[in-house]
N, C-alpha and C. Protein backbone atom coordinates (compact mmCIF):
# COMPACT_ATOMS: atom_id res chain seq x y z
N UNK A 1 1.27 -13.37 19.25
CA UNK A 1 0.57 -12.53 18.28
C UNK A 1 1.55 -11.56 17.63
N UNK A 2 1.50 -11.34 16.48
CA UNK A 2 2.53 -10.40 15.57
C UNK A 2 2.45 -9.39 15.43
N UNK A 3 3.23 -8.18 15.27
CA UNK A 3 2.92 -6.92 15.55
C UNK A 3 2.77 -6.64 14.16
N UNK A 4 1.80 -5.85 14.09
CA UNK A 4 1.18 -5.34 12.83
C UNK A 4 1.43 -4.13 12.25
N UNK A 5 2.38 -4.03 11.39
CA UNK A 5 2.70 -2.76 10.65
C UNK A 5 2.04 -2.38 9.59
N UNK A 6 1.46 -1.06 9.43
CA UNK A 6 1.07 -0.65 8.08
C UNK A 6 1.99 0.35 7.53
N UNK A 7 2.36 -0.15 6.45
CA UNK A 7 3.42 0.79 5.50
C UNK A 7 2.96 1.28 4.18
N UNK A 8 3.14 3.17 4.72
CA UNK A 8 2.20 3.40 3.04
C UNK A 8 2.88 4.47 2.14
N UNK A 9 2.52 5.13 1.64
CA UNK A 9 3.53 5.78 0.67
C UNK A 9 2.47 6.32 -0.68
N UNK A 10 2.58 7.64 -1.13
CA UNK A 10 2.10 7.53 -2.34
C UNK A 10 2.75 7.37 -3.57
N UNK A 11 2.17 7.16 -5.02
CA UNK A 11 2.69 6.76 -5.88
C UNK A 11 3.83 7.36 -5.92
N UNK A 12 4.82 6.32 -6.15
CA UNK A 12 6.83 6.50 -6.64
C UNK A 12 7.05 6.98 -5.67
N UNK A 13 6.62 6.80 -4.51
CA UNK A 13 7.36 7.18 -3.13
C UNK A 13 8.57 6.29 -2.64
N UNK A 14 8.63 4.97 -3.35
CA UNK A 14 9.50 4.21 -2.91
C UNK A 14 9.09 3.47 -1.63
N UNK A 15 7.88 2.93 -1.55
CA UNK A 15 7.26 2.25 -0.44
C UNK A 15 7.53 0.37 -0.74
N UNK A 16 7.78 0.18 -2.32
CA UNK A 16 7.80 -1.01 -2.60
C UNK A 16 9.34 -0.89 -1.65
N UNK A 17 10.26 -0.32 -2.39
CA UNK A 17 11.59 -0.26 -2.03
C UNK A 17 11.82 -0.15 -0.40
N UNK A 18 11.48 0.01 0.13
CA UNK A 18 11.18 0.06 1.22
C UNK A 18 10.65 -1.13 2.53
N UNK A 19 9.61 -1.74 1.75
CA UNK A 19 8.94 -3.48 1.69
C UNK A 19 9.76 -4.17 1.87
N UNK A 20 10.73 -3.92 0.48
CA UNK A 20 11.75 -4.74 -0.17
C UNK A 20 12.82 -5.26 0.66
N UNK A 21 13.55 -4.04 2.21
CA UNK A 21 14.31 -3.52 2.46
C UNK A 21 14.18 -4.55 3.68
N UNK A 22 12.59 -3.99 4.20
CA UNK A 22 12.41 -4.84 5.39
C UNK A 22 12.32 -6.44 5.14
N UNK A 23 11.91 -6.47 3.93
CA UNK A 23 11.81 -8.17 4.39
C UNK A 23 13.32 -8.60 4.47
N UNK A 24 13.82 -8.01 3.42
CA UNK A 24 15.44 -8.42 3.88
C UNK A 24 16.17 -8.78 5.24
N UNK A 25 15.46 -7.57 6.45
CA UNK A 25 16.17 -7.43 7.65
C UNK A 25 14.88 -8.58 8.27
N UNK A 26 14.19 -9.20 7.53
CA UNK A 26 13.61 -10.40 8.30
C UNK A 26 11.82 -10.26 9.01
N UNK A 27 11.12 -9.00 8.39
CA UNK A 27 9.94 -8.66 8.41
C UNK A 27 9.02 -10.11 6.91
N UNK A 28 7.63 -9.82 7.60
CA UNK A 28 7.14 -10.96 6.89
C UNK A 28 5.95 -9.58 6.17
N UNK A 29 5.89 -9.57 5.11
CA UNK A 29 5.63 -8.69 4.12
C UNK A 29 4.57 -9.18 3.47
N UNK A 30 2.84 -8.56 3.86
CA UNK A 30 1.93 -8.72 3.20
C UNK A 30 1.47 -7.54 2.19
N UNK A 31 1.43 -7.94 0.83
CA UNK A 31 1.31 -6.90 -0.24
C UNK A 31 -0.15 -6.74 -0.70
N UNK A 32 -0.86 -5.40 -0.17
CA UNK A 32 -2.05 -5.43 -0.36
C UNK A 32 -2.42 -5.26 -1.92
N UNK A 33 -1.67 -4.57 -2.48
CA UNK A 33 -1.56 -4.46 -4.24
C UNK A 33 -1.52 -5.79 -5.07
N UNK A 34 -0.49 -6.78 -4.62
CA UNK A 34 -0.91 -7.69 -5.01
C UNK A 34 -1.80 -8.32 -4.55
N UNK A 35 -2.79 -8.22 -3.30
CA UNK A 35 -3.69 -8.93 -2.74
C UNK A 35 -5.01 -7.98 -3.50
N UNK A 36 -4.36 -7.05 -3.81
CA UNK A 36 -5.54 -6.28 -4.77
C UNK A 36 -6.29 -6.85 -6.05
N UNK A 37 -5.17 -7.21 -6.75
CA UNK A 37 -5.60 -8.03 -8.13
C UNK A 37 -5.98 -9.29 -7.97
N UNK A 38 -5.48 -9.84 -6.72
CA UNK A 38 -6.06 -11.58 -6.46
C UNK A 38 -7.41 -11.27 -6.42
N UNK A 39 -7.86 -10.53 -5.97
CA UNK A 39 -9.38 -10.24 -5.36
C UNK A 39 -10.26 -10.21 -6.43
N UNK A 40 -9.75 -9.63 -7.48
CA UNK A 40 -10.89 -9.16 -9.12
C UNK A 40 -10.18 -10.03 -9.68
N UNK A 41 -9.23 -11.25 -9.95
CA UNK A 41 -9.29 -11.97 -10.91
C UNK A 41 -10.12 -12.58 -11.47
N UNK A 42 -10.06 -12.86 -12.58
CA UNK A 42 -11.15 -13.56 -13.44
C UNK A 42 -11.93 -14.81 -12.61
N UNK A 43 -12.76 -14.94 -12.67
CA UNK A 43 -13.27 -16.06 -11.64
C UNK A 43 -13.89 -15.60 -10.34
N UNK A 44 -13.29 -14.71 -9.80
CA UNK A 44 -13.91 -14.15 -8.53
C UNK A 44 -15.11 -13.24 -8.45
N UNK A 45 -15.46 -13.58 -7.00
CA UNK A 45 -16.53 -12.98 -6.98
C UNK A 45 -16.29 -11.02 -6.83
N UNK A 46 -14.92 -11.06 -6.69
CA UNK A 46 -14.80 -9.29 -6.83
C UNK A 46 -15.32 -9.20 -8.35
N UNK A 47 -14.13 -9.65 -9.41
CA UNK A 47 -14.34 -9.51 -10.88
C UNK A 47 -15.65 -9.68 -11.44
N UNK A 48 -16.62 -10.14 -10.98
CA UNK A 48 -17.75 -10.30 -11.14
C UNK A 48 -18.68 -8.99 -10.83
N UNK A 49 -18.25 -8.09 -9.68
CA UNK A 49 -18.61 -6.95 -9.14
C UNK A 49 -18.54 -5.85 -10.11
N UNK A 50 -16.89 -5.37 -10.13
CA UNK A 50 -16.43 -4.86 -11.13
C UNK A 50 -16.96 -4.76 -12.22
N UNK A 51 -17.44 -6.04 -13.37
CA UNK A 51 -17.26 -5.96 -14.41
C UNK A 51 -18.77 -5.73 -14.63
N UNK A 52 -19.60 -6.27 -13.34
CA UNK A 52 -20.93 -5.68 -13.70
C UNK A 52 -21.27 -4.34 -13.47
N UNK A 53 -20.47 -3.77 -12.73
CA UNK A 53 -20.07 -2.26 -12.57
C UNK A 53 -19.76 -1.30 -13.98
N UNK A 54 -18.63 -1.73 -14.70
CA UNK A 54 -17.98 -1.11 -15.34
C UNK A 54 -17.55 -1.63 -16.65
N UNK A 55 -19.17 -2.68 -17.02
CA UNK A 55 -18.60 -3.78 -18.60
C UNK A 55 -17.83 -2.86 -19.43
N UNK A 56 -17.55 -1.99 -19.45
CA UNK A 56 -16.56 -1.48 -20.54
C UNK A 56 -14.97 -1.55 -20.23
N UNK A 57 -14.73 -1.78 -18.88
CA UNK A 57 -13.49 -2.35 -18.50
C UNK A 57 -13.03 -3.75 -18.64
N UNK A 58 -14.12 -4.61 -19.48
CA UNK A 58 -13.78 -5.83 -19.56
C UNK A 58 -13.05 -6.26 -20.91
N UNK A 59 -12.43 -7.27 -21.59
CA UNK A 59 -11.42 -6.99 -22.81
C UNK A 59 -10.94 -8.90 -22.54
N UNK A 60 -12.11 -9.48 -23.52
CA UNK A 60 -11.51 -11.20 -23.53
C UNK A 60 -11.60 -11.44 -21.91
N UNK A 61 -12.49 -11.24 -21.32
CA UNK A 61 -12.38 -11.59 -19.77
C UNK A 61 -10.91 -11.20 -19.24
N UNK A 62 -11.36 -10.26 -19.05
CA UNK A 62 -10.17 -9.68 -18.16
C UNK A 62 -10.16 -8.22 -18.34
N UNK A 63 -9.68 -8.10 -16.82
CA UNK A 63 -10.16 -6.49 -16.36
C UNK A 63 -9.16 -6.24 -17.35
N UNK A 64 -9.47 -4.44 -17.89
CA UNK A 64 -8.08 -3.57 -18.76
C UNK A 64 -7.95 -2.59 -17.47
N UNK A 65 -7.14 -3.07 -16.53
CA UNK A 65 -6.85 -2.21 -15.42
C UNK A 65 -6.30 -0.66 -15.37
N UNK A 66 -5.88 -0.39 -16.92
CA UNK A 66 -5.43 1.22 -17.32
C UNK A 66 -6.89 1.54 -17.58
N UNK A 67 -7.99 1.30 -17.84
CA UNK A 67 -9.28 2.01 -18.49
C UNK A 67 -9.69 2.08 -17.12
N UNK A 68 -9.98 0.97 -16.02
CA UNK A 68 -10.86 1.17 -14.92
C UNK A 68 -9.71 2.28 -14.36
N UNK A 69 -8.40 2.53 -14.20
CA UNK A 69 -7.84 3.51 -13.63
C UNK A 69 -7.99 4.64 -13.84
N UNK A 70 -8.86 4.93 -15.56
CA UNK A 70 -8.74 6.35 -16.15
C UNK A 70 -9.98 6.85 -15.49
N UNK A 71 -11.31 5.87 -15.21
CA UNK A 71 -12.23 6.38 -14.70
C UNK A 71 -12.30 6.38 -13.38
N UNK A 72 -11.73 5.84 -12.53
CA UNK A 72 -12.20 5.84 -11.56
C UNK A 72 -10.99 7.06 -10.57
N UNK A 73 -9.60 7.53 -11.22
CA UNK A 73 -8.93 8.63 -10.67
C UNK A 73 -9.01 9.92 -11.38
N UNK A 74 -10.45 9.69 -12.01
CA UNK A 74 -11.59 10.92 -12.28
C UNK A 74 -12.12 11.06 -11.85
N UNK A 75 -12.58 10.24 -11.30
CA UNK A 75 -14.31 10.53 -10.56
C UNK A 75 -14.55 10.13 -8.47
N UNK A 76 -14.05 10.90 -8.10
CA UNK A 76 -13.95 9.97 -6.53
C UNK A 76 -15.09 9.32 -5.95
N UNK A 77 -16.44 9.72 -6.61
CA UNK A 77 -17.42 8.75 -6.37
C UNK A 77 -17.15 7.40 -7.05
N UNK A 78 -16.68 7.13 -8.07
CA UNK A 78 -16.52 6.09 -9.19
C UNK A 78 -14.63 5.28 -7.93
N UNK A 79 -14.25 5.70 -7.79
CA UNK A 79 -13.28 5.63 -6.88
C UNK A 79 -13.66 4.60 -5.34
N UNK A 80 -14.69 5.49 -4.87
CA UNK A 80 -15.47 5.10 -3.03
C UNK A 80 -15.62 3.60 -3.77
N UNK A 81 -16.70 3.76 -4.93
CA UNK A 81 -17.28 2.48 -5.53
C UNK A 81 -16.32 1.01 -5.64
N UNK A 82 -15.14 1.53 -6.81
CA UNK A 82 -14.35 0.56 -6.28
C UNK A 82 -13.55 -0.13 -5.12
N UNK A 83 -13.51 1.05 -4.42
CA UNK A 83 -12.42 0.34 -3.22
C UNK A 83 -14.14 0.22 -2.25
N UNK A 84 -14.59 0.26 -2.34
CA UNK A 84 -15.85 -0.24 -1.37
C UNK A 84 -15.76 -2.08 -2.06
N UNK A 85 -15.69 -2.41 -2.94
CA UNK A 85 -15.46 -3.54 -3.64
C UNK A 85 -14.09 -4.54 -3.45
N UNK A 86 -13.15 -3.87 -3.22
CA UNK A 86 -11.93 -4.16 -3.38
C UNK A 86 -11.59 -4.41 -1.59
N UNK A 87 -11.62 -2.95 -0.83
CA UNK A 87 -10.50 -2.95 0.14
C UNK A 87 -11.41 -4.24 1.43
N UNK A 88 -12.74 -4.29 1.30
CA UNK A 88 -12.86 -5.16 2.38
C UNK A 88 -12.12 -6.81 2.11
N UNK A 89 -12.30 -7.47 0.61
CA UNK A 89 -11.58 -8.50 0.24
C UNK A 89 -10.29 -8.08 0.39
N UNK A 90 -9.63 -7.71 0.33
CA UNK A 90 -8.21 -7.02 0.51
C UNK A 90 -7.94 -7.66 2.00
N UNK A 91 -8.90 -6.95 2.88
CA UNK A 91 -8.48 -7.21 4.37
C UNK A 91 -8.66 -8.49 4.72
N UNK A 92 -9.98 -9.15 4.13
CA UNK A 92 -10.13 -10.47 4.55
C UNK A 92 -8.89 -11.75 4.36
N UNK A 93 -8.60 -11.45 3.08
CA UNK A 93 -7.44 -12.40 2.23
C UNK A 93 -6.28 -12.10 3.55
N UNK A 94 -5.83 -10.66 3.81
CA UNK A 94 -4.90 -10.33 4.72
C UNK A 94 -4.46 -10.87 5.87
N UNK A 95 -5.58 -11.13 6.24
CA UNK A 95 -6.02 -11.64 7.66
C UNK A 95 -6.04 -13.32 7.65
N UNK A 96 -6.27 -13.69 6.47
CA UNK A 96 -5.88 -15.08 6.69
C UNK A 96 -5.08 -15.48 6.52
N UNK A 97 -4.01 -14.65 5.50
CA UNK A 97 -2.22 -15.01 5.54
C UNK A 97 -2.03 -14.79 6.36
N UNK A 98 -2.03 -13.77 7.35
CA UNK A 98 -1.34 -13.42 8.38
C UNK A 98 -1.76 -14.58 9.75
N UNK A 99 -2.51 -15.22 9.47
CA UNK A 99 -3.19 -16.67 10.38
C UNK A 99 -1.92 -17.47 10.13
N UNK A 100 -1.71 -17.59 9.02
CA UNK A 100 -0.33 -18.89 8.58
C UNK A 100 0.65 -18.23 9.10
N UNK A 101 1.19 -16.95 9.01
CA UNK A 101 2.61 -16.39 9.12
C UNK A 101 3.12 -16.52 10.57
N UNK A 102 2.13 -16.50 11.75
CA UNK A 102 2.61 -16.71 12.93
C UNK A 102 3.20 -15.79 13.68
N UNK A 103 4.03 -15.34 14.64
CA UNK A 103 4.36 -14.42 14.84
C UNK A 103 5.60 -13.78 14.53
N UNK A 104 6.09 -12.58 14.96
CA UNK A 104 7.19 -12.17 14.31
C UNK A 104 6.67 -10.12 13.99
N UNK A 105 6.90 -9.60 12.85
CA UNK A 105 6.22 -8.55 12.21
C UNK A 105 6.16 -8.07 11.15
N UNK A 106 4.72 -8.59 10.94
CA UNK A 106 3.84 -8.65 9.68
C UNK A 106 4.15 -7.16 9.11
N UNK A 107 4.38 -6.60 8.59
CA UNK A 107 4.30 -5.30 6.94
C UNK A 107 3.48 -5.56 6.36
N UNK A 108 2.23 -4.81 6.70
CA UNK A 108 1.26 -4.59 5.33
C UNK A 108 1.35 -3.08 4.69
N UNK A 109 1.67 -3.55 3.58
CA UNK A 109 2.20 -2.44 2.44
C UNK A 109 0.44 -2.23 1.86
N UNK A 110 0.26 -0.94 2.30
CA UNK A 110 -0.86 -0.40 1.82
C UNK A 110 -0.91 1.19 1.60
N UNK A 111 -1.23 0.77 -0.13
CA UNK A 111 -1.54 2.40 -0.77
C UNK A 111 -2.30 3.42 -0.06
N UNK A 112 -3.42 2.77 0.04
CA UNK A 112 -4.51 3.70 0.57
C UNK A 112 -4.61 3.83 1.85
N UNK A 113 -3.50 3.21 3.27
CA UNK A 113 -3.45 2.64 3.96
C UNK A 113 -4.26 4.02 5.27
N UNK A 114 -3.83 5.47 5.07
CA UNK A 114 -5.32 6.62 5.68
C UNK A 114 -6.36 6.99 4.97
N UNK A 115 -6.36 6.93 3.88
CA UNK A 115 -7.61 6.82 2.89
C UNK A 115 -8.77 6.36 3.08
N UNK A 116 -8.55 5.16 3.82
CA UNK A 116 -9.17 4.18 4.24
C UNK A 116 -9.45 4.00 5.93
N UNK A 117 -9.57 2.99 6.34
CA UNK A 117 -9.74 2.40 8.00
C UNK A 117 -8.92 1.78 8.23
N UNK A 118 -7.87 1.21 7.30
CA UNK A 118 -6.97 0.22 7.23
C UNK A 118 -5.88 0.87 8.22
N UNK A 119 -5.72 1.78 8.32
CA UNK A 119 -4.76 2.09 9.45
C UNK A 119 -4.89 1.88 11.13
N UNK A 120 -6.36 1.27 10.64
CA UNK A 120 -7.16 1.61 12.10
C UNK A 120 -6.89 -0.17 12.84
N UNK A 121 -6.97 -0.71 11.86
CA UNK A 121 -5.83 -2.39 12.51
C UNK A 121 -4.59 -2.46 12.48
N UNK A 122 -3.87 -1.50 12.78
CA UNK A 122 -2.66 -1.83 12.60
C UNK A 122 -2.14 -1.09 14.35
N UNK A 123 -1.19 -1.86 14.69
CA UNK A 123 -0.59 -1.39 15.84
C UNK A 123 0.50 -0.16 15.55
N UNK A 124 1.31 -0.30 14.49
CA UNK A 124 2.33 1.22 14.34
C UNK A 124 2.27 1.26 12.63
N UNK A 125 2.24 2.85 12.48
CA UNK A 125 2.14 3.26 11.06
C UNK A 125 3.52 3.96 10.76
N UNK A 126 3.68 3.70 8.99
CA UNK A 126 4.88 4.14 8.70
C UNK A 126 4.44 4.68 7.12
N UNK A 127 5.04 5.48 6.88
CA UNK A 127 4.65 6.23 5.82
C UNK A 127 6.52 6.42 5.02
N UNK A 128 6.40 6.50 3.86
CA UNK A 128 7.21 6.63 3.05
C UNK A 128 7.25 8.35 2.48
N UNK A 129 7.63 8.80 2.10
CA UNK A 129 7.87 10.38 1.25
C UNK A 129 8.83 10.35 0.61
N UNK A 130 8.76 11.34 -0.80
CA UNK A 130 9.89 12.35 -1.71
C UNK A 130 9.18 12.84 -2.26
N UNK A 131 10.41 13.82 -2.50
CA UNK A 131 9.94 15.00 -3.32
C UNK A 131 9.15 14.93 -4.47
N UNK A 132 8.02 15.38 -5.10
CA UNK A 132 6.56 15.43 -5.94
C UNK A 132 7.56 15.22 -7.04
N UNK A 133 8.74 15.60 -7.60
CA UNK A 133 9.19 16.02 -8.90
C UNK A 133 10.12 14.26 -8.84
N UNK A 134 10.48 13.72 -7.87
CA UNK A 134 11.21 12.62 -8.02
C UNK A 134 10.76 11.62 -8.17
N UNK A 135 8.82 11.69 -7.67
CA UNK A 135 7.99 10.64 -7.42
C UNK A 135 7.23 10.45 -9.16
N UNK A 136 7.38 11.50 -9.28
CA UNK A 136 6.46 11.83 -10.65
C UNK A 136 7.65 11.19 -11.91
N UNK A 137 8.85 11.59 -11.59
CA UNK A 137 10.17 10.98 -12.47
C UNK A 137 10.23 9.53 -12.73
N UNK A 138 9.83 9.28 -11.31
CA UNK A 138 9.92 7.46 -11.06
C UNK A 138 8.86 6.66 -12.06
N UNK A 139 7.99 7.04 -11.65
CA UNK A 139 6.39 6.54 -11.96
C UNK A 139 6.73 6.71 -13.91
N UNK A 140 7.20 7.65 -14.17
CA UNK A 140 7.13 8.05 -15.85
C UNK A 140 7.87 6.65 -16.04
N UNK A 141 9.40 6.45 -15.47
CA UNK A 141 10.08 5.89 -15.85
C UNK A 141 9.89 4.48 -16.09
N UNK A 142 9.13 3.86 -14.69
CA UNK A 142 9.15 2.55 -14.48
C UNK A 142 7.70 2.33 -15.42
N UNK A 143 6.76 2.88 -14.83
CA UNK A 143 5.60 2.91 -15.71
C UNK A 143 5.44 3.23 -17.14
N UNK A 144 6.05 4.48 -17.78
CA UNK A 144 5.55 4.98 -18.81
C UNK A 144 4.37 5.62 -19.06
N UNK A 145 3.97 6.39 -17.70
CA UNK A 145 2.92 6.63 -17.67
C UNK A 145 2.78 8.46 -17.66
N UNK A 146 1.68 8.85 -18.37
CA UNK A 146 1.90 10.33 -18.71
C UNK A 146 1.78 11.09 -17.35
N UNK A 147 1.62 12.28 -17.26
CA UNK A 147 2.03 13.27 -16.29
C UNK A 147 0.70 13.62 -16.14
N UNK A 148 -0.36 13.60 -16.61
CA UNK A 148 -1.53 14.24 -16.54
C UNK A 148 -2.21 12.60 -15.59
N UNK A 149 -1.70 11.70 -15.73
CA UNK A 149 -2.37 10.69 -15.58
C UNK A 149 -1.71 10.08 -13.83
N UNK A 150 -0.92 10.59 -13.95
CA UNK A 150 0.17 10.51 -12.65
C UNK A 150 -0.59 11.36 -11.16
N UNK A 151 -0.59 12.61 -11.89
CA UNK A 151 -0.92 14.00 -11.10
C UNK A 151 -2.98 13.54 -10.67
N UNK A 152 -3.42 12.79 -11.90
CA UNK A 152 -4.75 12.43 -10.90
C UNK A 152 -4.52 11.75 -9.59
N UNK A 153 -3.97 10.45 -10.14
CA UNK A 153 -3.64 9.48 -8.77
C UNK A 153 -2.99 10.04 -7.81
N UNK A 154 -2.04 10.87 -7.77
CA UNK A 154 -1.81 11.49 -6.82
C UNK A 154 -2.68 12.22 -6.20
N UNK A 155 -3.55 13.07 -6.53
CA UNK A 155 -4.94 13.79 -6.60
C UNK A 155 -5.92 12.56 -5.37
N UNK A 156 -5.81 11.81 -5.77
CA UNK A 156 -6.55 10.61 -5.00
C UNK A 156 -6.14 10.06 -3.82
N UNK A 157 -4.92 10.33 -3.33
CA UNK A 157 -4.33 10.18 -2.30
C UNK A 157 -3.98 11.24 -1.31
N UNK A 158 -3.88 10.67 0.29
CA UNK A 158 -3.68 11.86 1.14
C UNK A 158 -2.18 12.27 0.53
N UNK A 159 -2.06 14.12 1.19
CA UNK A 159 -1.37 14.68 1.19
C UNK A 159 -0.58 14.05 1.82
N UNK A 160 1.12 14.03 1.38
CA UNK A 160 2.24 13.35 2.47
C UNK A 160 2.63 14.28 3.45
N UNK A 161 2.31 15.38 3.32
CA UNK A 161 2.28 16.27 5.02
C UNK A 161 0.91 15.54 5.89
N UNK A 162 0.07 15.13 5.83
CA UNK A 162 -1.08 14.78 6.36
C UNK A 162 -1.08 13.38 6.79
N UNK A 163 -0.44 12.79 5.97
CA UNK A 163 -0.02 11.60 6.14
C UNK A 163 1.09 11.18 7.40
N UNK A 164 2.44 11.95 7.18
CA UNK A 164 3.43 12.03 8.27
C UNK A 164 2.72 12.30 9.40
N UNK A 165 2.17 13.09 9.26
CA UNK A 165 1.73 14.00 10.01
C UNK A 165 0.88 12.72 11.42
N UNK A 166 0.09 11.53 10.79
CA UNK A 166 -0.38 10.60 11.31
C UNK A 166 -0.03 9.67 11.41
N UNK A 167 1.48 9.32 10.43
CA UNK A 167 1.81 7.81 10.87
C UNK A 167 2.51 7.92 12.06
N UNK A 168 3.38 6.97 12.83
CA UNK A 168 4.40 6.77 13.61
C UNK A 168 5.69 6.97 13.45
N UNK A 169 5.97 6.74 12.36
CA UNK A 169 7.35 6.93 11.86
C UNK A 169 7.23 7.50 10.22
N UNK A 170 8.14 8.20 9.83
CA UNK A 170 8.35 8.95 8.19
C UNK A 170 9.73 8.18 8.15
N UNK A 171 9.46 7.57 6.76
CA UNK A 171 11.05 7.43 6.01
C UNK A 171 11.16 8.07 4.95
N UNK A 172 11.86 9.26 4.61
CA UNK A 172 12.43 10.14 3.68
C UNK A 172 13.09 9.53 2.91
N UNK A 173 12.59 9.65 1.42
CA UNK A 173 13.68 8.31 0.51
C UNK A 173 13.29 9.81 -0.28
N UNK A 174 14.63 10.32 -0.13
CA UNK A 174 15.04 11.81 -1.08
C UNK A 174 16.96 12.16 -1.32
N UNK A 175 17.14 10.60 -1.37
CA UNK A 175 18.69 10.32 -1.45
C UNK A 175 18.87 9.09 -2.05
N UNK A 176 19.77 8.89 -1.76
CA UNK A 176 20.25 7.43 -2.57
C UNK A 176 20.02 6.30 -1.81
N UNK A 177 20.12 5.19 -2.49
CA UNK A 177 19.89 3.66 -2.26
C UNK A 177 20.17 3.54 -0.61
N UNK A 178 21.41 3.68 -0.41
CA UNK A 178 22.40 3.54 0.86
C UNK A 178 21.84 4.41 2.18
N UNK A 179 21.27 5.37 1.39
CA UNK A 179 20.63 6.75 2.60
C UNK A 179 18.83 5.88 3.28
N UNK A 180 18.14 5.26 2.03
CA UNK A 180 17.19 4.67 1.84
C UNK A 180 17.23 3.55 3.01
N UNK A 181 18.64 2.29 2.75
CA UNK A 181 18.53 1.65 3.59
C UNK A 181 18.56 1.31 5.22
N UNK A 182 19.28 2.57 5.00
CA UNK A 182 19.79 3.49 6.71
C UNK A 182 18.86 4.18 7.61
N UNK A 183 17.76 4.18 6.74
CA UNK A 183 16.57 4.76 7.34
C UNK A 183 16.08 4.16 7.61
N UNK A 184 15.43 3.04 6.56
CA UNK A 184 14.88 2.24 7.04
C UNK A 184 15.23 0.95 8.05
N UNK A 185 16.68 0.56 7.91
CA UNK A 185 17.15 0.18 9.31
C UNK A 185 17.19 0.64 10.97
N UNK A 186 17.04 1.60 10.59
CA UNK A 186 16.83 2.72 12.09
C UNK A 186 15.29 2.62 12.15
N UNK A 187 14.42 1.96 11.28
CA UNK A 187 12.64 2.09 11.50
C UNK A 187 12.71 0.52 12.12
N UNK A 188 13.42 -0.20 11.43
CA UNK A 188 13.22 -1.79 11.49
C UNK A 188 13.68 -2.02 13.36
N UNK A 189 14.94 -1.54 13.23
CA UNK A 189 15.49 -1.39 15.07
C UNK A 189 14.24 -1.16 16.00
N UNK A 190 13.61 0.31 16.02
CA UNK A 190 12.72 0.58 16.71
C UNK A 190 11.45 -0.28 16.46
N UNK A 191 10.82 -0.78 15.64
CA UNK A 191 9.94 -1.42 15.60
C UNK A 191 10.33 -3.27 16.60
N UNK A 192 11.21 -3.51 16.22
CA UNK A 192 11.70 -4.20 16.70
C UNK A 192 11.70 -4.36 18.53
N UNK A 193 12.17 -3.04 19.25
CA UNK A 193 12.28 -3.09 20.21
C UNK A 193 10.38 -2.57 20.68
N UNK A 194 9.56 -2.37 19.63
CA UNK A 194 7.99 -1.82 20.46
C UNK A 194 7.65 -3.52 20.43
N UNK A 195 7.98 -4.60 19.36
CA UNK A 195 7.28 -5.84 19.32
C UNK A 195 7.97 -6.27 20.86
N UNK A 196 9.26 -6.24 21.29
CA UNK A 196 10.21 -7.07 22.35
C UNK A 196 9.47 -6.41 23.64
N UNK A 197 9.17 -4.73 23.88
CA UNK A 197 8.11 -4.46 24.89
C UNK A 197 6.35 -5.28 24.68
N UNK A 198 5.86 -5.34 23.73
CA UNK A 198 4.68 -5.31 23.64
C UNK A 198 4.10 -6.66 24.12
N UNK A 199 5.57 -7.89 23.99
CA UNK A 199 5.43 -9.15 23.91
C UNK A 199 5.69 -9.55 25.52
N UNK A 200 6.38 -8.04 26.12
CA UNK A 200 7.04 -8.64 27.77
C UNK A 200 5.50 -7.97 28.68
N UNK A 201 4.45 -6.93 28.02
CA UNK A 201 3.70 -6.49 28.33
C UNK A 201 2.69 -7.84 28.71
N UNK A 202 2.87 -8.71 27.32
CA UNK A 202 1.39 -9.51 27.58
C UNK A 202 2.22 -10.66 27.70
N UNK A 203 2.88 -10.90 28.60
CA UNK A 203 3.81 -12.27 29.51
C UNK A 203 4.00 -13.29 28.35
């Protein structure tokens, strides 16, 4: 059985980068973001939810995922609504890749990953952080996305003191590339040696 990591991070925390890092050192990397959009694609029975939810987010069949974002990291009832829609397909899809992947240790990269219950299947938590002004820099850059529109979504997510505060491990990505990977090699080691106990635990 595979040891189950949840890895989370808020926006431009560098949690992808991070993902990125581990699968490198040989982690098997389930992406709930992209398991996010599989879920409401056109055809599905999420997108079907959604769009009867929120027909004004629809555009030629197909969600306009910046409009459902403007309303729903306004409104945290409009918010519960979607991820009440979203995060249980999320887990299900999860759970059946992770059937194929076999053992080893699974990374599920999840946004909302205390927000949610989703932390509550996972055997060790890891949380990502930087500084508000570097995360907000990132997000403009890669995204193009305004500052008023940034500062909601962040708004929507736990505090990263609150967060550390509950995962297992913090990786500080408030340096460079090289500082980034060094950290997270020193997370990958120890995780490593809880799967090599956990596996001599159950013979």
């Amino acid at each position: 059985m595979a040891l189950r990591v949840g890895l989370t991070g808020g926006i431009g925390s560098g949690k992808s980068e991070v993902a990125r890092i581990l699968r490198g050192l040989g982690a098997n990397i389930v992406d709930a973001d992209a398991l996010a959009r599989e879920v409401v694609a056109p055809g599905t029975p999420g997108f079907a939810e959604v769009a009867s939810r929120w027909p004004e987010v629809v555009r030629d069949g197909q969600l306009d995922r910046a409009a459902l974002a403007t309303i729903v990291f306004s409104d945290a009832r409009e918010l519960a609504a979607l991820n009440a829609i979203v995060h249980p397909r999320v887990r299900a899809r999860a759970e059946e890749i992770e059937r194929d992947l076999g053992d080893g240790i699974n990374v599920h990269v999840v946004p909302l990953l205390f927000e949610g219950d989703y932390w509550k299947a996972c055997d060790v938590t890891v949380v990502v952080v930087a500084p508000r002004e570097q995360r907000i820099a990132r997000v403009m850059t890669r995204d193009g996305t305004g500052i008023d529109d940034i500062e909601r979504r962040m708004a929507a997510q736990i505090d990263p003191h609150d967060a550390s505060r509950r995962a297992d491990y913090t990786i500080k990505n408030d340096g460079s590339l090289s500082d980034l990977e060094k950290a997270t090699a020193e997370v990958w080691a120890s995780l490593q040696a809880r799967d090599s106990q956990r596996r001599e635990r159950i013979g």
